[in-house]
Protein backbone atom coordinates (compact mmCIF):
# COMPACT_ATOMS: atom_id res chain seq x y z
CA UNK A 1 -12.16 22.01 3.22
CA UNK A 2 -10.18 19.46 5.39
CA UNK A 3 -6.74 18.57 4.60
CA UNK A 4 -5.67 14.90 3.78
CA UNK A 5 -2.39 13.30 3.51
CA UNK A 6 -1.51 10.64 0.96
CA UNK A 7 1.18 8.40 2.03
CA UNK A 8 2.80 6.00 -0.82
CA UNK A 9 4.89 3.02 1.15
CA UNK A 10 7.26 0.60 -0.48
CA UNK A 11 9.66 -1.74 0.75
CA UNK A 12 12.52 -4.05 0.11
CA UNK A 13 13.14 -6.72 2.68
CA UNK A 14 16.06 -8.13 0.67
CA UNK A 15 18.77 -8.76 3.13
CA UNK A 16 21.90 -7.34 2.24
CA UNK A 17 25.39 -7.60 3.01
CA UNK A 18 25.62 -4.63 5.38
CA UNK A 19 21.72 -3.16 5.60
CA UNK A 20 18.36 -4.63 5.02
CA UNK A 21 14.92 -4.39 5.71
CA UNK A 22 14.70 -0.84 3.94
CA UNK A 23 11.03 0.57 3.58
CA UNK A 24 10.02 3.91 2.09
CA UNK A 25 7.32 6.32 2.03
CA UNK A 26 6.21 9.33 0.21
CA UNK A 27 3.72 11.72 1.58
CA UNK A 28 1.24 14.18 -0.74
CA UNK A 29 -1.01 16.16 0.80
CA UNK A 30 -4.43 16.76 -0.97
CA UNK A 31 -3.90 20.03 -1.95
CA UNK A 32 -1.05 19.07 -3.95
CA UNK A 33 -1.91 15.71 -5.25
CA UNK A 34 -3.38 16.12 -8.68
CA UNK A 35 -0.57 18.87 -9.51
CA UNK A 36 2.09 16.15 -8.76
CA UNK A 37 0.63 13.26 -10.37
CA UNK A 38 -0.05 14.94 -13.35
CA UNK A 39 3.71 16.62 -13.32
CA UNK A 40 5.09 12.90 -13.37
CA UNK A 41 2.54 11.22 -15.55
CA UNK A 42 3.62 13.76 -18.10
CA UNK A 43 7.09 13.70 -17.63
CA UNK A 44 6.65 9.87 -17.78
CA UNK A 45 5.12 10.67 -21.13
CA UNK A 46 7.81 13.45 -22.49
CA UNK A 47 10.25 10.62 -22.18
CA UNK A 48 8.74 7.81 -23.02
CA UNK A 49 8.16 5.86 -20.17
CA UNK A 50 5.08 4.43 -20.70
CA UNK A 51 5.41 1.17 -18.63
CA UNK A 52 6.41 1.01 -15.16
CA UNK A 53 9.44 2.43 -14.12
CA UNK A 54 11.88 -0.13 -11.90
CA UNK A 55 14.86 0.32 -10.00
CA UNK A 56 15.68 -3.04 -11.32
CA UNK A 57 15.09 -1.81 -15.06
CA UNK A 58 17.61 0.96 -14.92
CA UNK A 59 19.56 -0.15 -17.98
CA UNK A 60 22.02 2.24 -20.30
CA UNK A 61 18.77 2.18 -22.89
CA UNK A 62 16.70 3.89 -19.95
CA UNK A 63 19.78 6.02 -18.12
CA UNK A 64 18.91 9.01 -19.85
CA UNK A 65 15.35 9.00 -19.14
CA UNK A 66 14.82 8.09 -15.50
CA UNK A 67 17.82 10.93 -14.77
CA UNK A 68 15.08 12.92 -16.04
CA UNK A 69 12.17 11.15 -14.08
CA UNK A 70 14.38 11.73 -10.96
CA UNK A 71 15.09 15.48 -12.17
CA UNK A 72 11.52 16.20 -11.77
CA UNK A 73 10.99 13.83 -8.48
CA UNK A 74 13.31 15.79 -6.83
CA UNK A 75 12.51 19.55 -8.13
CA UNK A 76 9.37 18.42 -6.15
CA UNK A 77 10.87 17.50 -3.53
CA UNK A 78 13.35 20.21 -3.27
CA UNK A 79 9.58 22.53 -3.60
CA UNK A 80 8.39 20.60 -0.94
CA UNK A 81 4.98 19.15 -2.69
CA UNK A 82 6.32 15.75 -1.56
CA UNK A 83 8.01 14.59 1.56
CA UNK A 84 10.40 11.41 1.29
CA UNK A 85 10.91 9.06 4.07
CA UNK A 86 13.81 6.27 4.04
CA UNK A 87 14.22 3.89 7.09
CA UNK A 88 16.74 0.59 7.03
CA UNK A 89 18.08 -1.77 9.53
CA UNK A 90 22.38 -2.15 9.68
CA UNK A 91 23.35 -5.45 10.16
CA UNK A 92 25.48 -5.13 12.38
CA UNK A 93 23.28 -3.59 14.72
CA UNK A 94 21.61 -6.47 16.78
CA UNK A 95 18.30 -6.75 18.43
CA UNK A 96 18.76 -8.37 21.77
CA UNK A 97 15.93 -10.75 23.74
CA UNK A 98 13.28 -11.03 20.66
CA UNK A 99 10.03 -13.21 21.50
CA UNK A 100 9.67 -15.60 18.42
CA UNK A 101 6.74 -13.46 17.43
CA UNK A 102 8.67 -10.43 17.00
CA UNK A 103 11.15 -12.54 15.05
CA UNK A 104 7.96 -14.01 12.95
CA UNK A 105 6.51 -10.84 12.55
CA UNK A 106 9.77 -8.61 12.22
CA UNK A 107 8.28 -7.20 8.51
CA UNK A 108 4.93 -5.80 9.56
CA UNK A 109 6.30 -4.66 13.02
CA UNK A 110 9.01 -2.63 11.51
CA UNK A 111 6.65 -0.92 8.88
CA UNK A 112 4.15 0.06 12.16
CA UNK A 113 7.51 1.88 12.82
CA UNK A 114 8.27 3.58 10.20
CA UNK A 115 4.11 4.55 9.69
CA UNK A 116 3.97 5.93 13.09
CA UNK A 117 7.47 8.36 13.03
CA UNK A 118 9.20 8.69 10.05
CA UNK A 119 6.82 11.49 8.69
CA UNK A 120 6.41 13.38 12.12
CA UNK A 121 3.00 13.54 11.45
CA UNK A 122 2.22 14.43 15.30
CA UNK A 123 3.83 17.95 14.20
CA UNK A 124 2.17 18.26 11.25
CA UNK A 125 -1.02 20.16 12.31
CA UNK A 126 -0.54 23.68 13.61
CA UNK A 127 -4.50 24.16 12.73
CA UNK A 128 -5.41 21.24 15.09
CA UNK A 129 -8.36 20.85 12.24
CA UNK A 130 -8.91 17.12 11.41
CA UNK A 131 -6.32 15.61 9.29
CA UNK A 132 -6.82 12.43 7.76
CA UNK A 133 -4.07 9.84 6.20
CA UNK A 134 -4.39 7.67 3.73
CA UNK A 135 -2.16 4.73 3.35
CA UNK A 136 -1.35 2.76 0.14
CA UNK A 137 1.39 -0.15 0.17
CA UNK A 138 2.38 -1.65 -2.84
CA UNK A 139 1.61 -4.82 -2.57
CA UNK A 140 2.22 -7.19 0.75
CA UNK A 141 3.97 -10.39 0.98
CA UNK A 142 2.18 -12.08 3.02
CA UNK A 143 -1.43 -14.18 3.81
CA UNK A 144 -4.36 -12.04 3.96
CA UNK A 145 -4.74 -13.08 7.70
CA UNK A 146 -1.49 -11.36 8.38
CA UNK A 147 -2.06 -8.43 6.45
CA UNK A 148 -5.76 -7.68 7.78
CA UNK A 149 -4.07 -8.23 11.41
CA UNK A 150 -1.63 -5.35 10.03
CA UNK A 151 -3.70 -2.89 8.46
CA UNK A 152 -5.65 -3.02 11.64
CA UNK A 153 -2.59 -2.54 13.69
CA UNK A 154 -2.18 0.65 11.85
CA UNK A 155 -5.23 1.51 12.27
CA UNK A 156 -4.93 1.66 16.23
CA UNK A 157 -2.33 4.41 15.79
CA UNK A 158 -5.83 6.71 16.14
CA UNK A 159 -5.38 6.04 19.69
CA UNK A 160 -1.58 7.34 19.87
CA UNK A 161 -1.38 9.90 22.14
CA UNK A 162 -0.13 12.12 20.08
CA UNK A 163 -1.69 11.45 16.68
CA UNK A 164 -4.90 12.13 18.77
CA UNK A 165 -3.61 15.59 19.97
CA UNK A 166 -2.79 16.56 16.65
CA UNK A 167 -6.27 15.19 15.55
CA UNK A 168 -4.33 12.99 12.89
CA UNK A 169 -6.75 10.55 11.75
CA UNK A 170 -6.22 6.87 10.44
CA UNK A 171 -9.52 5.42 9.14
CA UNK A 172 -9.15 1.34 8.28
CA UNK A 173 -11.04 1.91 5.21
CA UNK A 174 -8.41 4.41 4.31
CA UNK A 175 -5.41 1.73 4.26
CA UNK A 176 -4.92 -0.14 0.70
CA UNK A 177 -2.71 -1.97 -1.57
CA UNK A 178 -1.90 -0.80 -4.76
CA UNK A 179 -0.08 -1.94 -7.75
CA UNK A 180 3.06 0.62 -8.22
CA UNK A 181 2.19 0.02 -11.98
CA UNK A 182 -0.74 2.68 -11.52
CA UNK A 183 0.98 5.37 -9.26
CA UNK A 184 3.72 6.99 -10.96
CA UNK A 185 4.94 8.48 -7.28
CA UNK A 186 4.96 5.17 -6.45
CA UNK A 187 7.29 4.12 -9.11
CA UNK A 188 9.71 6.82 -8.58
CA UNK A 189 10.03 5.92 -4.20
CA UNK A 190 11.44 2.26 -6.32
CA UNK A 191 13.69 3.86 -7.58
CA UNK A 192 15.26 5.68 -4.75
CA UNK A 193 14.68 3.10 -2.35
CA UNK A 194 16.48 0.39 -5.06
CA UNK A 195 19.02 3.13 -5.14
CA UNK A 196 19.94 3.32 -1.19
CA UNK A 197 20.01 -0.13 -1.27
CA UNK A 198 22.47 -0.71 -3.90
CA UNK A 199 24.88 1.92 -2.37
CA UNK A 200 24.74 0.89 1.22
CA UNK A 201 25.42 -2.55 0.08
CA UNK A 202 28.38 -1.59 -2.27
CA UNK A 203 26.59 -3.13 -4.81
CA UNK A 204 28.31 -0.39 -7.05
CA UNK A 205 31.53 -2.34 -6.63
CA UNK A 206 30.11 -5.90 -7.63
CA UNK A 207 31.79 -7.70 -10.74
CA UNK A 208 30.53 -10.62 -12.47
CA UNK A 209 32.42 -13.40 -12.24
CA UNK A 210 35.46 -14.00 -13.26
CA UNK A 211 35.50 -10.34 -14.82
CA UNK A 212 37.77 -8.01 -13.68
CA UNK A 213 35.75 -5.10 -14.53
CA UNK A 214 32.06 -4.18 -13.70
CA UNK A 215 29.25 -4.65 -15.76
CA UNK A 216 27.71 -2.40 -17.79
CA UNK A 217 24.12 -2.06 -15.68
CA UNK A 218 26.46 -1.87 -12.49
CA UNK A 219 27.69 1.33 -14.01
CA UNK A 220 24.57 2.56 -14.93
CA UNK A 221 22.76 2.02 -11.66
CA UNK A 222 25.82 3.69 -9.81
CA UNK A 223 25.39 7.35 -12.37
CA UNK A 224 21.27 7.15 -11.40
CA UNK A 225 22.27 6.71 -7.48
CA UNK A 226 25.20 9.68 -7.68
CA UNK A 227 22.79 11.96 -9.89
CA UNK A 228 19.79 11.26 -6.48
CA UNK A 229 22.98 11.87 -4.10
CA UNK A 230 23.40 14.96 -5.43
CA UNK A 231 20.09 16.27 -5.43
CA UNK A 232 19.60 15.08 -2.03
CA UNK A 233 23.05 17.34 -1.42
CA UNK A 234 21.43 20.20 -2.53
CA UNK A 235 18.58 20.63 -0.18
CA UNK A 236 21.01 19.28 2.69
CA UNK A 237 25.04 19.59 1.61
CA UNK A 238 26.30 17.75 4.41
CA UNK A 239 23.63 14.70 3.91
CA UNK A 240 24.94 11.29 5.01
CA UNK A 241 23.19 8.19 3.25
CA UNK A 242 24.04 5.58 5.88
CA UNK A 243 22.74 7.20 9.22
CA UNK A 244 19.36 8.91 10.80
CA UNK A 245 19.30 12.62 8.90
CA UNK A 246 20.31 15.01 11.88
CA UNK A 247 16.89 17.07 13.37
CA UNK A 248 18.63 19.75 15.12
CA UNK A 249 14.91 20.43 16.40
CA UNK A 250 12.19 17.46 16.66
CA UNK A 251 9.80 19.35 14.43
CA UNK A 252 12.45 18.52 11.45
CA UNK A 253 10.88 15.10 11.11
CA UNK A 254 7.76 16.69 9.51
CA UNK A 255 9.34 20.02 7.99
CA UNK A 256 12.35 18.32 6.39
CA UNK A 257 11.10 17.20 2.53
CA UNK A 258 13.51 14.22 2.54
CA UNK A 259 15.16 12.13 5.89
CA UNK A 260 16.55 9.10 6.10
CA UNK A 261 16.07 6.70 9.54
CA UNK A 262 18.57 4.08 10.60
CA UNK A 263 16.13 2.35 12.42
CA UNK A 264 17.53 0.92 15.72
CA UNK A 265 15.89 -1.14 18.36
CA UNK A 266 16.01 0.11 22.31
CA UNK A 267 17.92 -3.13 23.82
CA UNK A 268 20.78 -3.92 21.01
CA UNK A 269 24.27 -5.28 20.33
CA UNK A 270 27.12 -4.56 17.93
CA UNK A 271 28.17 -7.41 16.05
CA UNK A 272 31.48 -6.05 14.06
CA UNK A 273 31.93 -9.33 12.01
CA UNK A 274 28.73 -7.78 10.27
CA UNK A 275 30.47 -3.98 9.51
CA UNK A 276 31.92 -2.81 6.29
């Protein structure tokens, strides 16, 4: 039986006060995929989550139970049934000489990026048997022109050298959107991805104004993001959130279960106004 990958993408193109433009994948493959949907449907169930779960909903009336959604996200993770991709832009790292169509279509040209190497995927197929992806975005901002134009862009990554050595296959019929409210995995990338986010930005320091103290849901958000640091920790102790996880050899980017990607473009500048 062939093997397919399922790859769950998400994004956030928020900009933020010192990273933006963060996007996030999960990868299943098929042999695993019904085992880890039905793990977090239940778990959803066990605690009560029966509507979607958020980043932004993380409240102290749901602490308690998406530390325990994240608990089991990350035992299977830590198992390696699911690999977890981060990638995110730092502001003050400064693309030099963009054409205005790069600038126009920054969005859909940085998640071609993150599709083509964040998983590895070229070193994903010892077997050299056919391996096919399928890709499901939540859903994309943007005109269906755009997004056709997109999906087919992805869909030329079967002509990548090395995606065709590896006989990793990208069919266009095999690249949807999705509504995160079905896909429980999908729900549980928000949350980590919401959770970079709000740590990279120091959004764990914010006060509301005129208070001198932080609000409650600040607080809140801040336990969820420590309790993911520290599972992340586990699997690497020495992990940094805020810079490209090391790959000591290139393989890594497939073999590790969870990376991180500071993505940054060939021909840049550093802009220090823009640095914490």
């Amino acid at each position: 039986m062939s093997q397919e990958y399922l790859i769950y993408c998400d994004e956030s193109i928020d900009n933020g006060k010192y990273f933006s433009n963060f996007y996030g994948g999960v990868l299943v493959r098929s042999s695993d995929l019904d085992q880890v949907r039905k793990i977090l449907q239940d778990r959803k169930i066990e605690l009560n989550l029966l509507k979607e779960a958020k980043w932004s909903k993380v409240t102290d009336q749901y602490l308690s139970k998406y530390l325990g959604l994240m608990e089991t996200f990350f035992d299977l993770v830590e198992a390696d049934k699911i690999k977890t991709r981060i990638m995110f832009t730092q502001n003050s790292i400064v693309a030099k000489s963009l054409r205005s169509e790069q600038l126009e279509n920054e969005y859909f040209l940085l998640y071609y990026q993150f599709v083509k190497h964040a998983f590895g995927l070229q070193y994903s197929n010892p077997t050299n048997l056919p391996i096919q992806v399928r890709l499901y975005f939540d859903d994309l901002p943007d005109t269906r022109e755009k997004v056709a134009s997109f999906k087919a862009y992805i869909a030329g990554l079967n002509h990548f050298r090395q995606f065709e050595d590896a006989n990793i296959k990208i069919s266009l019929d095999q690249i949807a959107e999705v509504k995160s409210h079905d896909h429980a995995i999908m729900q549980c990338l928000d949350i980590v991805l919401g959770s970079m986010q709000f740590r990279l930005n120091d959004k764990h320091k914010e006060k509301p104004e005129g208070s001198r103290f932080r609000g409650k849901r600040t607080i809140d958000k801040e336990k969820l993001y420590k309790y993911i640091s520290q599972r992340i920790r586990k699997i690497y102790p020495n992990f940094n959130i805020g810079v490209s996880t090391a790959r000591s050899d290139v393989r890594n980017t497939w073999l590790h279960p969870y990376r991180h990607w500071l993505f940054k473009p060939r021909e840049h500048e550093i802009d220090v106004s823009k640095t914490k």
